[in-house]
N, C-alpha and C. Protein backbone atom coordinates (compact mmCIF):
# COMPACT_ATOMS: atom_id res chain seq x y z
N UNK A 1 -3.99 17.05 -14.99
CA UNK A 1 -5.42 17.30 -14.95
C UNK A 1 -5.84 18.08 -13.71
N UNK A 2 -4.61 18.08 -12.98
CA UNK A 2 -5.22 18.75 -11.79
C UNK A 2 -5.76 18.54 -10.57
N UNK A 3 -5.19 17.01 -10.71
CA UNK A 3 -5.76 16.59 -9.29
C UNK A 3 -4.56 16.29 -8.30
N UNK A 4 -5.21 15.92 -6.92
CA UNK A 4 -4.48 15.89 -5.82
C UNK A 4 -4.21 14.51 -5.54
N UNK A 5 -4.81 13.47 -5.82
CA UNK A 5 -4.74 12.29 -5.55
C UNK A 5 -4.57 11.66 -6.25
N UNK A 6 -3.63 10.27 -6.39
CA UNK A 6 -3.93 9.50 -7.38
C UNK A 6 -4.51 8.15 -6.70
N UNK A 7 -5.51 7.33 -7.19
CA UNK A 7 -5.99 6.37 -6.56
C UNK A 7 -5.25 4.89 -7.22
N UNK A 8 -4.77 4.18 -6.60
CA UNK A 8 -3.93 3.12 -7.13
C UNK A 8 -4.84 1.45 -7.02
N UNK A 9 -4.90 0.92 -7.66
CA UNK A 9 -6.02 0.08 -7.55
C UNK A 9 -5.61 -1.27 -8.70
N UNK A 10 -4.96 -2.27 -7.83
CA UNK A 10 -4.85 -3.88 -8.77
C UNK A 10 -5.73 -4.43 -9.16
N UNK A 11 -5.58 -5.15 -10.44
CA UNK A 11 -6.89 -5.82 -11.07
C UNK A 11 -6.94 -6.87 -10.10
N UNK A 12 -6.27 -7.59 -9.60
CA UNK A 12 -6.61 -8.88 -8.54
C UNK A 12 -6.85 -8.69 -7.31
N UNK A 13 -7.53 -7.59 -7.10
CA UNK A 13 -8.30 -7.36 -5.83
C UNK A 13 -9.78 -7.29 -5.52
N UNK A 14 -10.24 -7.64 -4.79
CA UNK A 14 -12.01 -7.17 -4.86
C UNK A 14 -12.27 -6.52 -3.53
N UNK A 15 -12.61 -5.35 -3.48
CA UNK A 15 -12.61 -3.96 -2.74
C UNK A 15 -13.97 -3.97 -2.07
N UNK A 16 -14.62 -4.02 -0.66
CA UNK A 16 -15.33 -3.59 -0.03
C UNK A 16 -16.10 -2.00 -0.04
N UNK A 17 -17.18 -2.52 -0.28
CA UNK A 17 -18.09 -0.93 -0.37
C UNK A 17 -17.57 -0.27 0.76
N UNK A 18 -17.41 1.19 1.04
CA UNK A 18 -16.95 1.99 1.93
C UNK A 18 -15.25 1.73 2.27
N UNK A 19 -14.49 1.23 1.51
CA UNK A 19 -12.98 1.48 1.87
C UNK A 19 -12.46 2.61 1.16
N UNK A 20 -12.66 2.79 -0.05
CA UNK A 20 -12.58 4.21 -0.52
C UNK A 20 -12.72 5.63 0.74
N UNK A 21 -13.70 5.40 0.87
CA UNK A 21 -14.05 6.06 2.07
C UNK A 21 -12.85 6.68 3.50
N UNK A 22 -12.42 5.16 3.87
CA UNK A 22 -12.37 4.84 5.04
C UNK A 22 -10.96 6.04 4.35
N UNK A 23 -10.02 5.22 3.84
CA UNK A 23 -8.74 5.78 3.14
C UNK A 23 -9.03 7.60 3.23
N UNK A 24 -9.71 8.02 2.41
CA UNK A 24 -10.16 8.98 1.63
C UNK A 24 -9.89 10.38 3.31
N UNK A 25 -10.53 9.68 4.43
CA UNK A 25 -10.74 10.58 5.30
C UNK A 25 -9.11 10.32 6.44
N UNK A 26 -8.61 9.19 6.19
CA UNK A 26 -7.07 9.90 6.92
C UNK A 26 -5.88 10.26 5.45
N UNK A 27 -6.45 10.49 4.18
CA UNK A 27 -5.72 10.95 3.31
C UNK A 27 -5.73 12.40 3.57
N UNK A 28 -7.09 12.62 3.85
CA UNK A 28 -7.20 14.51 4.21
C UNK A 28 -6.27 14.66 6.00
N UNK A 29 -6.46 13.98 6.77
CA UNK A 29 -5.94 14.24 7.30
C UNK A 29 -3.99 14.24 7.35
N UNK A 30 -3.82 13.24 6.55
CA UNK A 30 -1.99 13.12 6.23
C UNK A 30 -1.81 13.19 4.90
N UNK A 31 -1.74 14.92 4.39
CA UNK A 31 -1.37 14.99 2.82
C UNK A 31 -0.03 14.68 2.52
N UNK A 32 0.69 14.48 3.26
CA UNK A 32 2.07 13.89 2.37
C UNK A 32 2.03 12.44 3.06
N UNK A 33 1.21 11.90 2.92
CA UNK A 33 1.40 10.20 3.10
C UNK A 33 0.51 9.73 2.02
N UNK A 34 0.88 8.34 1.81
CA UNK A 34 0.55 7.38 0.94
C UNK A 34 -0.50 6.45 1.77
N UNK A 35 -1.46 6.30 1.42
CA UNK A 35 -2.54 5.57 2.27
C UNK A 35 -2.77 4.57 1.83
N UNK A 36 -3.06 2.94 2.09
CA UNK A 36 -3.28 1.78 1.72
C UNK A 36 -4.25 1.35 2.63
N UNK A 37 -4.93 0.37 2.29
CA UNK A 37 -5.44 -0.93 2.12
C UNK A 37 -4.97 -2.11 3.05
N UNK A 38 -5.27 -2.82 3.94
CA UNK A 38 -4.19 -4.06 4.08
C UNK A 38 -5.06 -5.08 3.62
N UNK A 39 -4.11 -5.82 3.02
CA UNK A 39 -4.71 -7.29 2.18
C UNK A 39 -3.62 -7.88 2.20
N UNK A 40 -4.05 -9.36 2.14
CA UNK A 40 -2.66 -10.81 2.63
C UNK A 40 -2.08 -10.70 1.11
N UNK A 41 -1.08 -11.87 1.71
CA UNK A 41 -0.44 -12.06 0.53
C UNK A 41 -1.22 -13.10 -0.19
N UNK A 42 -0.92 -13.60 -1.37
CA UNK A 42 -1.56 -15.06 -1.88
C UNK A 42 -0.75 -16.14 -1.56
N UNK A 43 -0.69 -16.20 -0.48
CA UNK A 43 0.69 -17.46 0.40
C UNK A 43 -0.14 -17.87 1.28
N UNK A 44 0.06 -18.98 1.97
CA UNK A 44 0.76 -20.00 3.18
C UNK A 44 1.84 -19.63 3.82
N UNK A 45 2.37 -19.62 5.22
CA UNK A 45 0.91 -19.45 5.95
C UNK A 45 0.68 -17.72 5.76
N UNK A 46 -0.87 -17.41 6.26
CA UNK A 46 -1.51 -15.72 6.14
C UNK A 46 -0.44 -15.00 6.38
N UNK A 47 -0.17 -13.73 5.92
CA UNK A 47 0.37 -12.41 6.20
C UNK A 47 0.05 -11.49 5.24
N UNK A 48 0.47 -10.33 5.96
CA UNK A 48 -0.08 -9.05 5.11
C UNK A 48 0.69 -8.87 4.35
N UNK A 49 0.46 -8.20 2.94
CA UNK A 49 1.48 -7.96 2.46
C UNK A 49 2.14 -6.51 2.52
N UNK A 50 1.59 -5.47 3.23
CA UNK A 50 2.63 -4.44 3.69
C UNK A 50 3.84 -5.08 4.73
N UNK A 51 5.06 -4.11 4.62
CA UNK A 51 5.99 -4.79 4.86
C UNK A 51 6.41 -3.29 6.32
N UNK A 52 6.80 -3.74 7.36
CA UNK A 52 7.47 -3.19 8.58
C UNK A 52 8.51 -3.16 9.11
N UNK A 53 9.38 -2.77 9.64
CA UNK A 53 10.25 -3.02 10.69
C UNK A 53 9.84 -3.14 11.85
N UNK A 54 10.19 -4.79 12.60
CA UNK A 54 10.13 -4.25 14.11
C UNK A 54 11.32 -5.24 14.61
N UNK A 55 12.09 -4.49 15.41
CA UNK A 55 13.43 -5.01 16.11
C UNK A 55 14.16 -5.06 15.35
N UNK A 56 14.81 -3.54 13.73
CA UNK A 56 15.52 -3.54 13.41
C UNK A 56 15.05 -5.08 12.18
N UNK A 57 14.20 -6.11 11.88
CA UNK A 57 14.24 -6.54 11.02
C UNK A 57 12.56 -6.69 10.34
N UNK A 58 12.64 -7.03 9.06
CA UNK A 58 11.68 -6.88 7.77
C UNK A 58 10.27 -7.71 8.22
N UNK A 59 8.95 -7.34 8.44
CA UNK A 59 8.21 -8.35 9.09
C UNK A 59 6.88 -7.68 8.41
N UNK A 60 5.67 -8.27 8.36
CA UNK A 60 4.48 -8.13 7.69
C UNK A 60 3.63 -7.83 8.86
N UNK A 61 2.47 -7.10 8.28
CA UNK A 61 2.15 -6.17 9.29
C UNK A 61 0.38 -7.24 9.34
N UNK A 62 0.44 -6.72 10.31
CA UNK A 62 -1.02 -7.79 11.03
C UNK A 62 -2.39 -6.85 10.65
N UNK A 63 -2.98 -7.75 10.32
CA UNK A 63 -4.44 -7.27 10.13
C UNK A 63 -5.66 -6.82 11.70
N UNK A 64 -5.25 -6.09 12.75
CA UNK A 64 -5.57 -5.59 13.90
C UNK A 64 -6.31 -4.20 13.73
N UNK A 65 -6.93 -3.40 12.71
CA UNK A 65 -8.14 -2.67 12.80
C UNK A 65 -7.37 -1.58 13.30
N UNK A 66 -6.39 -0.99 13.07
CA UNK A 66 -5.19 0.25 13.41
C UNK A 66 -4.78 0.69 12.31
N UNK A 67 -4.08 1.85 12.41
CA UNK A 67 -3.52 2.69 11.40
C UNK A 67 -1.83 2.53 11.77
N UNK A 68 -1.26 2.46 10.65
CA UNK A 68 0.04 1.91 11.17
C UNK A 68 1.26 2.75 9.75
N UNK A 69 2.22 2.74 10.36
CA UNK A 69 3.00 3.23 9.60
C UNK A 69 4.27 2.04 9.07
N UNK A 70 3.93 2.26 7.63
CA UNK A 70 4.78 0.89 7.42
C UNK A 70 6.26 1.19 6.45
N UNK A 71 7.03 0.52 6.08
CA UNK A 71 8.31 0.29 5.80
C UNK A 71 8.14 0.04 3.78
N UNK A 72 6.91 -0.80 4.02
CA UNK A 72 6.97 -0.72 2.22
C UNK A 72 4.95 -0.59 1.96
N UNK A 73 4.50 -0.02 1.24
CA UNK A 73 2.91 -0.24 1.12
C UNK A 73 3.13 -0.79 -0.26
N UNK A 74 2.44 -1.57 -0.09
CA UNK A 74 1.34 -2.41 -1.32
C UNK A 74 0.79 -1.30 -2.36
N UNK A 75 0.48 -1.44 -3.47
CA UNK A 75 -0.09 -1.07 -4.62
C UNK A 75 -1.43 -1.40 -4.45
N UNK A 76 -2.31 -2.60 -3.70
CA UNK A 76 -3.27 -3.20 -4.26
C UNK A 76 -4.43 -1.76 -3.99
N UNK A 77 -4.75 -1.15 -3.32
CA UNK A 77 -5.75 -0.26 -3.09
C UNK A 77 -4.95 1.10 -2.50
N UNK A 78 -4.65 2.05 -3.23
CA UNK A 78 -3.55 2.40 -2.09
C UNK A 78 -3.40 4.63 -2.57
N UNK A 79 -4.23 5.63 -1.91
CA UNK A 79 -4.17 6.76 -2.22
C UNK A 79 -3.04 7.40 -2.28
N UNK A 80 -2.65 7.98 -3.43
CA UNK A 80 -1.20 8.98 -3.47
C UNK A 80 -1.39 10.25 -3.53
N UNK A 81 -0.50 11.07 -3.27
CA UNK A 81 -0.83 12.36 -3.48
C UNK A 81 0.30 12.95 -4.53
N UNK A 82 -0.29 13.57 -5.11
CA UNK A 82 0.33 13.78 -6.81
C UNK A 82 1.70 14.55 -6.06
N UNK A 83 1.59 15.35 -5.38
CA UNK A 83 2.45 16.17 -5.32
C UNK A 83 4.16 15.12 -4.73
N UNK A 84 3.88 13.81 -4.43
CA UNK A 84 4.99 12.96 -4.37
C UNK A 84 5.50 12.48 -5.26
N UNK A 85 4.83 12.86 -6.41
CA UNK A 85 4.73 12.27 -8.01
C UNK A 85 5.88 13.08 -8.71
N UNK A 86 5.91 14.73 -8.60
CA UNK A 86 6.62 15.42 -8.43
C UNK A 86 7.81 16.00 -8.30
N UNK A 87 8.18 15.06 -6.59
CA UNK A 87 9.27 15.27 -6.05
C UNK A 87 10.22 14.18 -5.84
N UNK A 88 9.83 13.27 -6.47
CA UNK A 88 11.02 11.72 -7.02
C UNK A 88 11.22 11.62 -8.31
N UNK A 89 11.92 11.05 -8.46
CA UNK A 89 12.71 10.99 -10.06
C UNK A 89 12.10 9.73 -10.92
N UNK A 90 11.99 9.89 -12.28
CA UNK A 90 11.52 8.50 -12.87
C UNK A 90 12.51 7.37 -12.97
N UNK A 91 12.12 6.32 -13.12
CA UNK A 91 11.15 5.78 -12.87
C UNK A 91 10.54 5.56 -11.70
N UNK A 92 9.06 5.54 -11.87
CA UNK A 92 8.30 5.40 -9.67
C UNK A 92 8.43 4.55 -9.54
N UNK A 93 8.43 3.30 -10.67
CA UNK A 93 7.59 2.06 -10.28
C UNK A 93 9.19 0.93 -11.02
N UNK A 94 9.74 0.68 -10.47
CA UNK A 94 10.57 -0.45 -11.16
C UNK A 94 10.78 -1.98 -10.26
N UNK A 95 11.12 -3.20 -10.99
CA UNK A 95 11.27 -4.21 -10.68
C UNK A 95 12.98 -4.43 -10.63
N UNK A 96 13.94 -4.55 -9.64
CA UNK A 96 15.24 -4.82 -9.68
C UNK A 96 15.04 -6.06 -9.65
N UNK A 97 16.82 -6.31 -9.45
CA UNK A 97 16.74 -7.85 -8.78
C UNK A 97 16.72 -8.06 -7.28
N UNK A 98 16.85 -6.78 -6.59
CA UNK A 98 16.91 -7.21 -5.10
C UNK A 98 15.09 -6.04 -4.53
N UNK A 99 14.74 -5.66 -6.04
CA UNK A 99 13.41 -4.67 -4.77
C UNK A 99 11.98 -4.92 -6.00
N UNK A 100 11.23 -5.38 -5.25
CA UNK A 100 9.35 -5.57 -6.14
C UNK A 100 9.54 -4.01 -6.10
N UNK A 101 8.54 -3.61 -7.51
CA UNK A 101 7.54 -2.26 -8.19
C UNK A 101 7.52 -1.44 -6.52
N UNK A 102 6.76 -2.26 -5.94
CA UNK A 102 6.30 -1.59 -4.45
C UNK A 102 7.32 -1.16 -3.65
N UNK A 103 8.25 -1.84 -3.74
CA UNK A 103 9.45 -1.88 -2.47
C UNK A 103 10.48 -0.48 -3.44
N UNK A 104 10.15 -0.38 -4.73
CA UNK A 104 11.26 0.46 -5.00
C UNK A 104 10.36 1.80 -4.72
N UNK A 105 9.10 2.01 -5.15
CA UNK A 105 8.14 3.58 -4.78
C UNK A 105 8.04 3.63 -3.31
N UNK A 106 8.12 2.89 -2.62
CA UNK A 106 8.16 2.78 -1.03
C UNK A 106 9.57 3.66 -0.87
N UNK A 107 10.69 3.30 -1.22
CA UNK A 107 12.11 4.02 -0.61
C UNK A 107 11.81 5.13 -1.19
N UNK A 108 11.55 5.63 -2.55
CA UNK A 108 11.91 7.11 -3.54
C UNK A 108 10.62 7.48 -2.05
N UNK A 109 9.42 7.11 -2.20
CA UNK A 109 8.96 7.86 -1.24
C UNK A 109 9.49 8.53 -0.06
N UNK A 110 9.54 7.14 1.03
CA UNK A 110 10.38 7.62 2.00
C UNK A 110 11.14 8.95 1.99
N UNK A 111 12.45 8.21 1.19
CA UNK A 111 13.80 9.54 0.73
C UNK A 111 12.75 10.51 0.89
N UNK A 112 11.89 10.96 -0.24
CA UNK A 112 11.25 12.06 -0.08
C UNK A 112 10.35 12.54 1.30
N UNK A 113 10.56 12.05 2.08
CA UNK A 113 10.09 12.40 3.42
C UNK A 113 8.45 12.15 3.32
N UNK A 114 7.95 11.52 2.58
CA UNK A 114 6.27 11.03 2.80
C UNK A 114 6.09 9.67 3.49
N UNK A 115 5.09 9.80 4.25
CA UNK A 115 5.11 8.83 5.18
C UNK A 115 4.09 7.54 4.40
N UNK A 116 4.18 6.40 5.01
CA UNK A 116 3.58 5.40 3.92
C UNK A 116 2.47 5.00 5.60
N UNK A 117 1.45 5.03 5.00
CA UNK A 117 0.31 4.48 6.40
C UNK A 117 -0.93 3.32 5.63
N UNK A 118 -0.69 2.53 6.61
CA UNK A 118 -1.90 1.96 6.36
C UNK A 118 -3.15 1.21 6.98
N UNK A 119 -4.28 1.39 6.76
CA UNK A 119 -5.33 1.12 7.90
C UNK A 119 -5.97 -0.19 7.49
N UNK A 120 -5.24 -0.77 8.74
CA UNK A 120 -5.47 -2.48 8.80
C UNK A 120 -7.63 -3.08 8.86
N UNK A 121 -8.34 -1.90 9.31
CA UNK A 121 -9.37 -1.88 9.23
C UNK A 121 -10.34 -1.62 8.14
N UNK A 122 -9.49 -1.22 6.99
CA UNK A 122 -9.99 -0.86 5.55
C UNK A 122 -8.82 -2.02 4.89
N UNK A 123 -9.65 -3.47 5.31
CA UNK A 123 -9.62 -4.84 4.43
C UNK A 123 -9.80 -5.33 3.06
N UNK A 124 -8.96 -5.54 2.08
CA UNK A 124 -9.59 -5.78 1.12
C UNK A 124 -9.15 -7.39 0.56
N UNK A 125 -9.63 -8.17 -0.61
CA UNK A 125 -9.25 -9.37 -0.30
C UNK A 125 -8.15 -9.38 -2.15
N UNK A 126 -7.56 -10.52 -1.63
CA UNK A 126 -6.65 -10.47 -2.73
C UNK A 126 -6.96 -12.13 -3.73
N UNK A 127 -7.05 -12.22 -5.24
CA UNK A 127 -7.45 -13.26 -6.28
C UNK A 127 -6.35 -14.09 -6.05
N UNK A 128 -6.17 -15.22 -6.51
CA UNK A 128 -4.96 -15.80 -7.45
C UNK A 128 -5.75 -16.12 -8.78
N UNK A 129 -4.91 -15.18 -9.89
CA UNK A 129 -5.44 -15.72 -11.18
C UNK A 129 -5.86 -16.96 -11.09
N UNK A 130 -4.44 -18.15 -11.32
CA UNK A 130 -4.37 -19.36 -11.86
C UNK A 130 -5.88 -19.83 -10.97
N UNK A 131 -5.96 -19.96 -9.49
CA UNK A 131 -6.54 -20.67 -9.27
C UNK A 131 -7.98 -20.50 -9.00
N UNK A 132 -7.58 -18.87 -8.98
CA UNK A 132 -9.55 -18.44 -8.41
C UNK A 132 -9.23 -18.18 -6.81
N UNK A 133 -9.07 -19.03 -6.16
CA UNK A 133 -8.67 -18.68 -4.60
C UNK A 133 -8.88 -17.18 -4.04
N UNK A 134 -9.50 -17.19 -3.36
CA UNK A 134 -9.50 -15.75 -3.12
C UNK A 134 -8.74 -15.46 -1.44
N UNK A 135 -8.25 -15.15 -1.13
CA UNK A 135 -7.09 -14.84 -0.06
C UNK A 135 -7.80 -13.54 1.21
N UNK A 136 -8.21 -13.80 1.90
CA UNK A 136 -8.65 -12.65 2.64
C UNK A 136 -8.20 -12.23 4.10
């Protein structure tokens, strides 16, 4: 259709007026990165669910109002740019037994040299079906 972006967006999220936004203006600034959202996991105890390296091992990235470059991004709110769509092979999105949907479009990304960022200040909150709970 011709567009540049794809906007990625989970049904079990509920999205703050102006995060579109917030995303929207370091997407123009980093066209080959993947822009997210940070939102927790639906766990005990809190963490984010973007995923980092620090000291060489796998760690969740803190909700601190920064732009950060992370190791795996989340699906839940999260801008792509078509042209990464492109330059990885199908399938984008698969479930192994050792990598989540996210964790496998996170590496094809990577490989492809796009950077995955996400701005801990553009909050959004995450459902649990079963219980209603809302996770923020």
């Amino acid at each position: 259709d011709g567009c540049d972006w794809i906007l990625c967006v989970e049904d079990d999220h509920l999205i703050p007026a102006g995060t579109f936004e917030k995303l929207w203006a370091i997407a123009a600034r980093h066209p080959q990165a993947c822009v997210g959202a940070w939102y927790p996991q639906k766990k005990e105890p809190r963490a984010g669910a973007p995923i980092v390296i620090v000291d060489g091992r796998r760690g969740y990235l803190d909700d601190d109002d920064g732009l950060h470059k992370v190791y795996t991004i989340p699906q839940g709110f999260t801008l792509i740019p078509v042209s990464l769509f492109r330059s990885i092979p199908q399938p984008w999105f698969q479930t192994t037994g050792n990598l989540t949907q996210d964790s496998f479009f996170s590496q094809l990304a990577r490989e492809a040299g796009y950077r995955l960022l996400v701005d801990t200040s553009a909050r959004i909150k995450h459902v649990c079906r079963e219980t209603g709970r809302v996770y923020e």
